[in-house]
Protein backbone atom coordinates (compact mmCIF):
# COMPACT_ATOMS: atom_id res chain seq x y z
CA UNK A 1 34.89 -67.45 -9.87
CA UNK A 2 32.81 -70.90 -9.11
CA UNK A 3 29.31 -71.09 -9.09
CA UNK A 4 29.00 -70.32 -5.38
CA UNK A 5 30.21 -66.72 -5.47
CA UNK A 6 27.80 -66.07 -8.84
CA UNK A 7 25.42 -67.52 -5.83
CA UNK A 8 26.99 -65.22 -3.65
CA UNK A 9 26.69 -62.25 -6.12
CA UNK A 10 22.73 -62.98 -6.63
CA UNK A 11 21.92 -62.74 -2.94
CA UNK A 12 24.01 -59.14 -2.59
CA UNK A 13 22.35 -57.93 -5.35
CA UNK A 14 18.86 -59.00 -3.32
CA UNK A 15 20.18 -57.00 -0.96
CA UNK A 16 20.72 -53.76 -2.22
CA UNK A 17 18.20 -53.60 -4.51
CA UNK A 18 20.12 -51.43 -7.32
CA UNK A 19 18.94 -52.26 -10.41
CA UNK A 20 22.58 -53.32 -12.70
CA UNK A 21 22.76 -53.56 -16.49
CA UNK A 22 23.60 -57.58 -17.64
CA UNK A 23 24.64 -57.05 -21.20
CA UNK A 24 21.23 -55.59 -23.19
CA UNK A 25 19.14 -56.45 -19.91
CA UNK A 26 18.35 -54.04 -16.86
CA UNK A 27 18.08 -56.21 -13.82
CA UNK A 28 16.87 -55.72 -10.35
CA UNK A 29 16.83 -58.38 -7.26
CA UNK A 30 14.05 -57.94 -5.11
CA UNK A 31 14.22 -61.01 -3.55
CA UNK A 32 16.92 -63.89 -3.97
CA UNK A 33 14.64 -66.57 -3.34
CA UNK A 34 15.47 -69.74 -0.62
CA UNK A 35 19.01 -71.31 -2.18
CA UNK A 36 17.80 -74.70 -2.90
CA UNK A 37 20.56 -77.87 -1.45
CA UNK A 38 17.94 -80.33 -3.09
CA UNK A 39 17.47 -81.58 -6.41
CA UNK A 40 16.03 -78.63 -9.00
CA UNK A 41 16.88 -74.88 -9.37
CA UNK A 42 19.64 -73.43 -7.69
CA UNK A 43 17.21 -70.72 -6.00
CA UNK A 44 13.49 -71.01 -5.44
CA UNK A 45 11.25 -68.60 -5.52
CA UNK A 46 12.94 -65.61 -6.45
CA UNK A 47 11.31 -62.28 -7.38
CA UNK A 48 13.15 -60.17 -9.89
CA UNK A 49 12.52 -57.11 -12.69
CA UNK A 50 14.05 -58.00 -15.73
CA UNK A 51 14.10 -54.81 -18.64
CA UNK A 52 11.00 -53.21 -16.34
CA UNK A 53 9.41 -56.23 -15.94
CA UNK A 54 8.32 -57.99 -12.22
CA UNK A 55 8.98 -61.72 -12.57
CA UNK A 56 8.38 -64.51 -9.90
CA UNK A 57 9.82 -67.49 -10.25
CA UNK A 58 13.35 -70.29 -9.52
CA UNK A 59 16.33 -69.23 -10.94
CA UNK A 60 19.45 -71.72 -12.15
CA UNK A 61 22.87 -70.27 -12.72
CA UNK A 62 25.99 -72.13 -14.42
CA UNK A 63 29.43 -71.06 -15.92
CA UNK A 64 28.34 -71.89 -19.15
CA UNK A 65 24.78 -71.58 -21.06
CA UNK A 66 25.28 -74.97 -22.47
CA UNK A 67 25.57 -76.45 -19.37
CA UNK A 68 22.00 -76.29 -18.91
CA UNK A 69 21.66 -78.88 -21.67
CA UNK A 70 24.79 -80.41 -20.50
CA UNK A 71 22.87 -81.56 -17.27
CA UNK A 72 19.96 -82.49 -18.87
CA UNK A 73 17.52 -79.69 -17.39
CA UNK A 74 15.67 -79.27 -20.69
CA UNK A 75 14.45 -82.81 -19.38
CA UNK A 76 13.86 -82.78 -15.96
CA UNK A 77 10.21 -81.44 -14.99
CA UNK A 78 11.91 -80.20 -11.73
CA UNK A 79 13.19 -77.41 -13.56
CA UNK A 80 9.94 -76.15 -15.25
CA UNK A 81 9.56 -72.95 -13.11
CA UNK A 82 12.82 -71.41 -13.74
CA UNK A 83 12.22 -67.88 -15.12
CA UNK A 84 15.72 -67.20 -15.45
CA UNK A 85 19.00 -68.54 -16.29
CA UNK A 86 22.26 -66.98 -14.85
CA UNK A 87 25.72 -67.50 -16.28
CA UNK A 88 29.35 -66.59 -15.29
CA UNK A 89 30.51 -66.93 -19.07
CA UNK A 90 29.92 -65.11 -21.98
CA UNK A 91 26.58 -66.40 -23.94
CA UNK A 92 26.88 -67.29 -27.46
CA UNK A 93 24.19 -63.98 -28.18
CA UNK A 94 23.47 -61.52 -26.41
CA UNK A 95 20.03 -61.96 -26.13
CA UNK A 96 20.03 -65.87 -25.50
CA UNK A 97 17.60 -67.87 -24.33
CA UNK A 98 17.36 -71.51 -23.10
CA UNK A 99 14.19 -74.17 -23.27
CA UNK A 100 12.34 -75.32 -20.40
CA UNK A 101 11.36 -78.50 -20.02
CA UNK A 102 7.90 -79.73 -20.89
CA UNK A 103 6.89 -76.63 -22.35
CA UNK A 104 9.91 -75.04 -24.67
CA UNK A 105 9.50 -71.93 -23.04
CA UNK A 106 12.28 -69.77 -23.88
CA UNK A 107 14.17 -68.78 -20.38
CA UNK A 108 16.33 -65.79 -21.00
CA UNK A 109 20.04 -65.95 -20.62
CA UNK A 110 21.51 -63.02 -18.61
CA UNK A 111 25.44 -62.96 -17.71
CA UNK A 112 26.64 -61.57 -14.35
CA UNK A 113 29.80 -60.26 -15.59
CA UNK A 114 32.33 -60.23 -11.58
CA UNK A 115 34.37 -57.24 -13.38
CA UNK A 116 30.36 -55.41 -13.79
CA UNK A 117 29.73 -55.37 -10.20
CA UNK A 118 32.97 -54.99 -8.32
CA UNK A 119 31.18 -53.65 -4.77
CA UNK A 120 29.19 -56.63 -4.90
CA UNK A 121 31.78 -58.91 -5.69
CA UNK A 122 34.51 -57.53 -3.18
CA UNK A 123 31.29 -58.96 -0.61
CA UNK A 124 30.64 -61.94 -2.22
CA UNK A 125 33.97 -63.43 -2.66
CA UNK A 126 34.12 -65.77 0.76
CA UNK A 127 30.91 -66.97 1.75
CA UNK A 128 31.93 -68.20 4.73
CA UNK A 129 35.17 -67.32 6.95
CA UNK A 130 36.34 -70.57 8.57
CA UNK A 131 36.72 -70.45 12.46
CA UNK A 132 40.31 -69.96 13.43
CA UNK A 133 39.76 -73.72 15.39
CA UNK A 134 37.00 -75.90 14.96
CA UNK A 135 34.91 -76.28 17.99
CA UNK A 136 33.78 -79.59 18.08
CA UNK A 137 31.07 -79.28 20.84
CA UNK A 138 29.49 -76.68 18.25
CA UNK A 139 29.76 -79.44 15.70
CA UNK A 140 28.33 -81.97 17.79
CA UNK A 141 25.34 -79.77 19.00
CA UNK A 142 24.04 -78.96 15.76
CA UNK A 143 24.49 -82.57 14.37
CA UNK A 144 22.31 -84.00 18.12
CA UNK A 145 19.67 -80.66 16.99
CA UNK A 146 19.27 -82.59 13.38
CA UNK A 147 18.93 -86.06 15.25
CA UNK A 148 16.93 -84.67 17.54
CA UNK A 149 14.18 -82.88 14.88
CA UNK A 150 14.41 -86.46 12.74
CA UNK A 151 13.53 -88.57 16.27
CA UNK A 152 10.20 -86.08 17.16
CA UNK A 153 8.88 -86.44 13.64
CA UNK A 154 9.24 -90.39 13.83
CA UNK A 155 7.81 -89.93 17.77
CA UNK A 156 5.21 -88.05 15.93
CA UNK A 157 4.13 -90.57 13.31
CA UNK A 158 4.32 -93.66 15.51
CA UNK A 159 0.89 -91.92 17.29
CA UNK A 160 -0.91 -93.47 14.09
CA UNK A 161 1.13 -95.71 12.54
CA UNK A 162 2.97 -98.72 13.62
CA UNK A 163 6.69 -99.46 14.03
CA UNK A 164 6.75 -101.90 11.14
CA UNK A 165 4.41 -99.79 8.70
CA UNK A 166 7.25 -96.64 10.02
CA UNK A 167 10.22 -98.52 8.72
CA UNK A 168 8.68 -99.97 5.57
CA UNK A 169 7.57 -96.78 4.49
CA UNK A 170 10.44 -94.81 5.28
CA UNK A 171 12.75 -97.41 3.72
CA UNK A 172 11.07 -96.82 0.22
CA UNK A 173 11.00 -93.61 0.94
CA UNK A 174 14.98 -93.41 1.42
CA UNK A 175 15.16 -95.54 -1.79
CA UNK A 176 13.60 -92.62 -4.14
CA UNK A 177 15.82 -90.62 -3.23
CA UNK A 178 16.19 -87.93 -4.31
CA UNK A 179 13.86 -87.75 -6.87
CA UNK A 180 11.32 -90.49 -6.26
CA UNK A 181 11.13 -90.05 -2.33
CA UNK A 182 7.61 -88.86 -2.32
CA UNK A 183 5.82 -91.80 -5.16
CA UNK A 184 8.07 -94.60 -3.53
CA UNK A 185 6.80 -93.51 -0.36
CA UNK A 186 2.78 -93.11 -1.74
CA UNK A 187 3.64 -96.97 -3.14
CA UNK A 188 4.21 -98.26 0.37
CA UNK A 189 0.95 -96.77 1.89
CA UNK A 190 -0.60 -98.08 -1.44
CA UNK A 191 0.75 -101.60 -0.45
CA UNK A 192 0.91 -101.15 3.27
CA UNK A 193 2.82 -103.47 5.83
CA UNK A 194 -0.39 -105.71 6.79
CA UNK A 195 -0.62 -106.23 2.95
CA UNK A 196 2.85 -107.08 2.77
CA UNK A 197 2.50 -109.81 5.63
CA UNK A 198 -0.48 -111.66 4.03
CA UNK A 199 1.55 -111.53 0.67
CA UNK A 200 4.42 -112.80 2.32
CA UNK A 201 2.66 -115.90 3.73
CA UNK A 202 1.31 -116.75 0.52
CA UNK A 203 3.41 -116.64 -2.16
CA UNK A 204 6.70 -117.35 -0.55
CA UNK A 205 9.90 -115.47 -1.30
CA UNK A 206 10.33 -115.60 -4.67
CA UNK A 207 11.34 -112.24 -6.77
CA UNK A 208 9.79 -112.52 -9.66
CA UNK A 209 5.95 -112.26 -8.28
CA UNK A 210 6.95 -109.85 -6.16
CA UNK A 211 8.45 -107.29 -8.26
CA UNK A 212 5.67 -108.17 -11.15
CA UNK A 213 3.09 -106.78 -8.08
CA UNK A 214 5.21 -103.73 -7.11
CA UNK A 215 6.03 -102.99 -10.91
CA UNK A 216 2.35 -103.00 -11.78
CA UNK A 217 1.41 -100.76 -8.77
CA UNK A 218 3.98 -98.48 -9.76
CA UNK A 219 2.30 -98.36 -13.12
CA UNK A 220 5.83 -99.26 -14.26
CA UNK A 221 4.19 -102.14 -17.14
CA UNK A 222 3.28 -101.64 -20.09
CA UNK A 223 0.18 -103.78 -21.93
CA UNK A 224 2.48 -105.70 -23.95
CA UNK A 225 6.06 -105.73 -24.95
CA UNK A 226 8.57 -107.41 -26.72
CA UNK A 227 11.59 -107.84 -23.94
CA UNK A 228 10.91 -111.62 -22.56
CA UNK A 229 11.67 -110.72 -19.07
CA UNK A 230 8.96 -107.93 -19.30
CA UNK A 231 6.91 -110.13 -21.08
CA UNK A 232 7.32 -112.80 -17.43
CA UNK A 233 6.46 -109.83 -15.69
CA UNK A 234 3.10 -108.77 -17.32
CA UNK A 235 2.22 -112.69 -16.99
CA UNK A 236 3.05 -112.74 -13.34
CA UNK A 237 1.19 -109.74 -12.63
CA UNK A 238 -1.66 -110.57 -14.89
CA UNK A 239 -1.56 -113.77 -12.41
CA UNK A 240 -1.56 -112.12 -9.05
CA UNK A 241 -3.25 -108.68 -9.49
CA UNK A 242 -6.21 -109.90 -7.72
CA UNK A 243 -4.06 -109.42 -4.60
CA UNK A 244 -3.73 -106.11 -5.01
CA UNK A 245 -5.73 -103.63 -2.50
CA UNK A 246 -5.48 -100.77 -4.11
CA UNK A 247 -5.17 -98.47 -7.40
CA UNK A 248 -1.76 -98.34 -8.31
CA UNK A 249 0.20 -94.78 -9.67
CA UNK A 250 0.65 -93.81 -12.94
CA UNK A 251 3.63 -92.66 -14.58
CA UNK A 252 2.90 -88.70 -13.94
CA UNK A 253 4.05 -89.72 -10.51
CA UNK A 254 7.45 -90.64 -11.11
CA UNK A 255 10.71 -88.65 -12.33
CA UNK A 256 12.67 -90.95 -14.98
CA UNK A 257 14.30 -87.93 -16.97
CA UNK A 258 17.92 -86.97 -15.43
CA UNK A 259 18.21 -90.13 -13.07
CA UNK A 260 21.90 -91.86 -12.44
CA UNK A 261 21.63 -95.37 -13.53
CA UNK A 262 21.48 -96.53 -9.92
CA UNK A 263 18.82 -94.12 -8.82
CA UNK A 264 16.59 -95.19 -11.54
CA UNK A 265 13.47 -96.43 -9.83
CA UNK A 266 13.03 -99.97 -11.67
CA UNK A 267 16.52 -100.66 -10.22
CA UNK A 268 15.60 -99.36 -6.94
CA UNK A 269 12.44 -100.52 -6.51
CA UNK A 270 14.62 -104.39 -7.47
CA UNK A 271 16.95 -103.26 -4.44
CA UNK A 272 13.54 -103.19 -2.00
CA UNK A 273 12.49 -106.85 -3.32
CA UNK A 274 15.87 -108.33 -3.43
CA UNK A 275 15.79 -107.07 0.31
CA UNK A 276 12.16 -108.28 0.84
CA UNK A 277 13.10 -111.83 -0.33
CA UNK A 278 16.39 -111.66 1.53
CA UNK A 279 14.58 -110.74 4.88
CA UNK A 280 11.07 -111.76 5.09
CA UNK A 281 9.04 -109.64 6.96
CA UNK A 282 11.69 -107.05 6.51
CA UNK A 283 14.80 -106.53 8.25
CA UNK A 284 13.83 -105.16 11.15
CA UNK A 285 14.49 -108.81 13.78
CA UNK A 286 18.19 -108.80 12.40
CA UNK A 287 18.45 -104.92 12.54
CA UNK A 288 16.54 -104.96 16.26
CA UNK A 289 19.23 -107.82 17.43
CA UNK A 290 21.94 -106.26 16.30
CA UNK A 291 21.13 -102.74 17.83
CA UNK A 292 20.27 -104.47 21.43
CA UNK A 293 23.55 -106.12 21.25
CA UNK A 294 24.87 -103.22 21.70
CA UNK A 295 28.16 -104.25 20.01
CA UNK A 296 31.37 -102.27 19.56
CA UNK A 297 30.60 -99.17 17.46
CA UNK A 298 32.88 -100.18 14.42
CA UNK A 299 31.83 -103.62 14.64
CA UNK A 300 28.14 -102.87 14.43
CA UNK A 301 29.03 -100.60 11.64
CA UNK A 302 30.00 -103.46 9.57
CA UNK A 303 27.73 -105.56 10.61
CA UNK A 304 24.71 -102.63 9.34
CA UNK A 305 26.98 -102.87 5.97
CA UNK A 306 26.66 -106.48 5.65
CA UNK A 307 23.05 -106.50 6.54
CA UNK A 308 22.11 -104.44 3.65
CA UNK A 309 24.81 -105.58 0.94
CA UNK A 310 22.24 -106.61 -2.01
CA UNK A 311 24.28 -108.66 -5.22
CA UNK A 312 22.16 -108.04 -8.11
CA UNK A 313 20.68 -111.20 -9.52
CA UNK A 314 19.34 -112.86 -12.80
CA UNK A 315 17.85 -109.73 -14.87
CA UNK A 316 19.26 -106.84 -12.71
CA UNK A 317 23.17 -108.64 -12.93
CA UNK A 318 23.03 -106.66 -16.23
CA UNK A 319 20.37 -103.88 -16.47
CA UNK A 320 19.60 -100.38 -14.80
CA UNK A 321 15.75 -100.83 -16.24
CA UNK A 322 13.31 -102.55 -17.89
CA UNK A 323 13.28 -102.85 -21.55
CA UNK A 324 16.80 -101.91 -21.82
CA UNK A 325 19.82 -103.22 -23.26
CA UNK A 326 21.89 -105.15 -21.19
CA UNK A 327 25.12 -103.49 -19.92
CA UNK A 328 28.87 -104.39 -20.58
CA UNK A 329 29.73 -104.39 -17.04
CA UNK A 330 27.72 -106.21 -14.41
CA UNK A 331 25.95 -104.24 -11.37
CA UNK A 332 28.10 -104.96 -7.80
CA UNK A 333 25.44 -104.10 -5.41
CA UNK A 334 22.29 -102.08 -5.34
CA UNK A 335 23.34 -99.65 -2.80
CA UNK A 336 26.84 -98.64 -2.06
CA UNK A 337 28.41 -97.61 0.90
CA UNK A 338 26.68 -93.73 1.02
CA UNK A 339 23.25 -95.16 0.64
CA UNK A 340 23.65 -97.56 3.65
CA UNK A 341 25.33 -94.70 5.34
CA UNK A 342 22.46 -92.38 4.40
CA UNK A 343 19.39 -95.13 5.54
CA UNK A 344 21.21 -95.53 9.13
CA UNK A 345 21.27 -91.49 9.77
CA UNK A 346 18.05 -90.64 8.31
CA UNK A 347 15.89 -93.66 8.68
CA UNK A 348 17.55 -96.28 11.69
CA UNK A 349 18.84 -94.41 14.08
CA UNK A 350 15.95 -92.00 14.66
CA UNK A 351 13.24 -94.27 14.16
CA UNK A 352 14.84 -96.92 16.84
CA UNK A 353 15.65 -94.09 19.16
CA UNK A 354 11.96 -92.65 18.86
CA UNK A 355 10.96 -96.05 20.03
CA UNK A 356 13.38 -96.09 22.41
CA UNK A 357 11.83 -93.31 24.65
CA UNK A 358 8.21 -93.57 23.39
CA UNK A 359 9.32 -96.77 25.51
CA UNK A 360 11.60 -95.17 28.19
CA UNK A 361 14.67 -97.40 27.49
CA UNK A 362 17.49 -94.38 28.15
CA UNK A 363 20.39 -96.42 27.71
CA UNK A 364 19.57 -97.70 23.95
CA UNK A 365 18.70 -93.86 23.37
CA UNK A 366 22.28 -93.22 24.05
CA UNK A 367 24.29 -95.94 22.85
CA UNK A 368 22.44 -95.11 19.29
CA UNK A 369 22.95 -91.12 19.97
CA UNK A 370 26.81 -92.64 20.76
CA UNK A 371 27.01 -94.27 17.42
CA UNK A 372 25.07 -91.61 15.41
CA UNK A 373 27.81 -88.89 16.48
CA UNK A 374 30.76 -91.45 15.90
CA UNK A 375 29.65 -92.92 12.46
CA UNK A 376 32.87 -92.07 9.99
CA UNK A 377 32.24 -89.74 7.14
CA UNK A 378 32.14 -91.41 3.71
CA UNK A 379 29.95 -88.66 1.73
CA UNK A 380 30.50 -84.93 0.96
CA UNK A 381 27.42 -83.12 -0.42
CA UNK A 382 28.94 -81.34 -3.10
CA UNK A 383 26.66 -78.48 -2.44
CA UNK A 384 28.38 -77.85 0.75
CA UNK A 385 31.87 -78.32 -0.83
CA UNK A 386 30.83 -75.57 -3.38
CA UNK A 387 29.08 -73.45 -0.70
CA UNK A 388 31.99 -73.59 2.08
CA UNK A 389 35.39 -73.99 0.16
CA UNK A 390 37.19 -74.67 3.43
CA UNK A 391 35.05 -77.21 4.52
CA UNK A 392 37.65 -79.64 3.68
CA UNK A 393 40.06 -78.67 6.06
CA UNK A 394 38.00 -79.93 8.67
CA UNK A 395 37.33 -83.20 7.48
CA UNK A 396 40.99 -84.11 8.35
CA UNK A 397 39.83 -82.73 11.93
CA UNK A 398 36.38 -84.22 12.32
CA UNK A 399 36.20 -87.21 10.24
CA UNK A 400 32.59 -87.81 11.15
CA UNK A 401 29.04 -88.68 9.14
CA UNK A 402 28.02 -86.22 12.27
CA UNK A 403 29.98 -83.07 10.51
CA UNK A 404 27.71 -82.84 7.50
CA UNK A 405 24.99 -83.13 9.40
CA UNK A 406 25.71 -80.60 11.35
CA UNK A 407 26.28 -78.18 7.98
CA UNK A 408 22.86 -79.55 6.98
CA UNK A 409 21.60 -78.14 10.48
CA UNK A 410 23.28 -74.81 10.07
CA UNK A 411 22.86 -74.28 6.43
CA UNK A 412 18.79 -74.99 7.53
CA UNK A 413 18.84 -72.66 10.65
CA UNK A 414 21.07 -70.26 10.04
CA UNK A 415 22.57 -69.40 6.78
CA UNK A 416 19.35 -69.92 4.82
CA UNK A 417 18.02 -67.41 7.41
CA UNK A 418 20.56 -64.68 7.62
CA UNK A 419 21.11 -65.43 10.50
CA UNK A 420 24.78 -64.80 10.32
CA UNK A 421 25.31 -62.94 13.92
CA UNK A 422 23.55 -65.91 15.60
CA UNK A 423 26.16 -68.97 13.68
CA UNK A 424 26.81 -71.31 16.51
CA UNK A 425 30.53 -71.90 14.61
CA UNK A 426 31.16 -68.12 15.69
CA UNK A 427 32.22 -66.88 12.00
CA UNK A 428 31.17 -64.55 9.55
CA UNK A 429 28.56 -65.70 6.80
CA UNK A 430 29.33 -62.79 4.34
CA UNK A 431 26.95 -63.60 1.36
């Protein structure tokens, strides 16, 4: 039993509404909450009686209690409103309890035992039948529906904003993710694109200056410090800060606990200005020129991974941070393959395509639609993996970025939903 079928279990317990003994606890589902594919708690917003007592709150469940602490969410302020930890295994007391983070709250323990709840189990134990043959034009609609909901919101914001301030801001945005999406975003409309041009023409493309600016909006330097290339930094920003329009963030606004070494923002906010100084005035000419080519699909795939392959230099050759120890190993690139993959379906082709029509050019809105459907898959959300066991099967058959965007789509629209009758793939959901 995996951690999808205790997710399974949950949401049949949410159905029925029996309340089950859990070791010394007496538990009823009311409500399973929304099963959360993002970073934090595995359900949101959950509403449960545990031992006669009505609780509202996230819920996180695990095989083990001390995975909890194995994955760091003692740390990570995402995970503050869990009221309730679930485990497959047997707890090391009956009665445990695990600490939240920020607060040391003590966040019972319960185990949901599969031989305790056979009925629920026998219902639980697919989540989701795979169709008999995968029907691609099923696929493909539910990937164009995502594409399609991505393009309208971009339509949407180019009504106040411009195509330049769209990309910049959406760029950063992409780059916190998925923890930082929301402050890297705030820092681009802190420093907006007009900003960025007058900055641009004045202090050249150097790195340095630039990333002292950013890293002192960010709130990301200290008064003082003892590292030398912090200390440049603090100089350099000491130097230019009378450039700066705005108040910059604080460090309340970013998430540092639980980050990947790549995904930690100092490194990604050194992937935007090694991009900055590598494009000035962003990449949009050399993205625009390439797109109007119109150039073989696999050629202008490579071409997209070339544009955005970023060496680390100088300081960031050897560090994840600031003020830390330099590593054994030295950093390849700041954003791999997935990244690049994940900026050109979230951020490229729906932007350009928005523009495209805003601007009635029908042929570029297809040759990108073309090249969004034929992109090859190079990621797997493990979520998904977890969540539809056979999923795998059909990557053999539909090697395309398009086929986890279409799970996004139906996860979204339908299985989140019950809306199992209604799946578009024409099998049983049977959580």
């Amino acid at each position: 039993m995996q951690e999808a079928q205790l997710y399974a279990l949950w949401q049949n317990l949410a159905r029925t509404g029996q309340a089950v003994t859990a070791g010394p606890h007496r538990l009823r589902v009311l409500d399973a909450g929304r099963l959360n594919l993002q970073r934090g708690p595995d359900f949101v917003s959950a509403l449960f009686e545990l031992d006669d007592v009505r609780i509202s709150g996230d819920v996180e469940m695990h095989l083990r209690l001390q995975d909890w602490y194995a994955h760091h969410h003692h740390l990570d302020p995402f995970f503050k409103n869990v009221c309730l930890h679930v485990v497959l295994q047997p707890a090391p007391s009956s009665r445990a309890t695990v600490a939240a983070p920020l607060s040391g709250r003590a966040i019972p323990t319960i185990r949901l035992a599969p031989e305790d709840f056979p009925s629920a189990l026998q219902s639980a134990r697919v989540l989701c039948r795979p169709p008999a043959v995968l029907n691609k034009e099923a696929v493909q609609s539910l990937a164009l529906e995502r594409l399609h909901l991505k393009i309208r919101y971009f339509q949407h914001f180019l009504e106040s904003e411009t195509f330049e301030q769209a990309f910049y801001e959406h760029l950063l945005r992409s780059l916190g993710y998925p923890s930082n999406s929301w402050p890297f975003q705030l820092l681009a409309r802190r420093l907006p694109w007009r900003w960025l041009e007058r900055s641009c023409s004045a202090m050249g493309r150097g790195f340095d200056p630039f990333y002292a600016l950013y890293a002192g909006m960010a709130g990301f330097l200290p008064a003082a410090s003892s590292d030398p290339y912090l200390q440049k930094l603090i100089f350099l920003h000491g130097e230019l800060r009378h450039l700066l329009p705005a108040a910059g963030l604080g460090r309340e606004h970013w998430q540092f606990a639980g980050q990947r070494p790549c995904n930690h923002p100092h490194f990604r906010l050194a992937a935007w200005v090694s991009l900055l100084v590598q494009h000035p005035g962003l990449p949009i000419r050399p993205l625009s020129r390439l797109l109007k080519a119109r150039l073989p699909l696999d050629q202008l795939w490579g071409e997209l991974q070339r544009l955005f392959k970023l060496r680390p230099q100088g300081y960031w050759k050897k560090h994840h941070m600031l003020a830390s120890n330099a590593l054994a190993r030295s950093n390849q690139n700041f954003l791999g393959k997935a990244r690049v993959t994940e900026l050109i379906i979230n951020l490229i082709i729906p932007l350009f395509a928005a523009r495209a029509l805003l601007n009635g050019s029908h042929g570029f809105f297809e040759y990108l639609q073309s090249f969004y459907l034929w992109l090859p898959l190079n990621n797997v959300y493990r979520t998904f993996s977890r969540r539809f066991p056979w999923l795998a099967l059909y990557r053999r058959r539909f090697p395309c970025q398009a086929l986890m965007q279409a799970f996004i789509q139906l996860n979204n629209q339908h299985c989140q939903l019950n809306r199992c009758a209604l799946c578009p793939l024409a099998h049983t959901l049977d959580k």
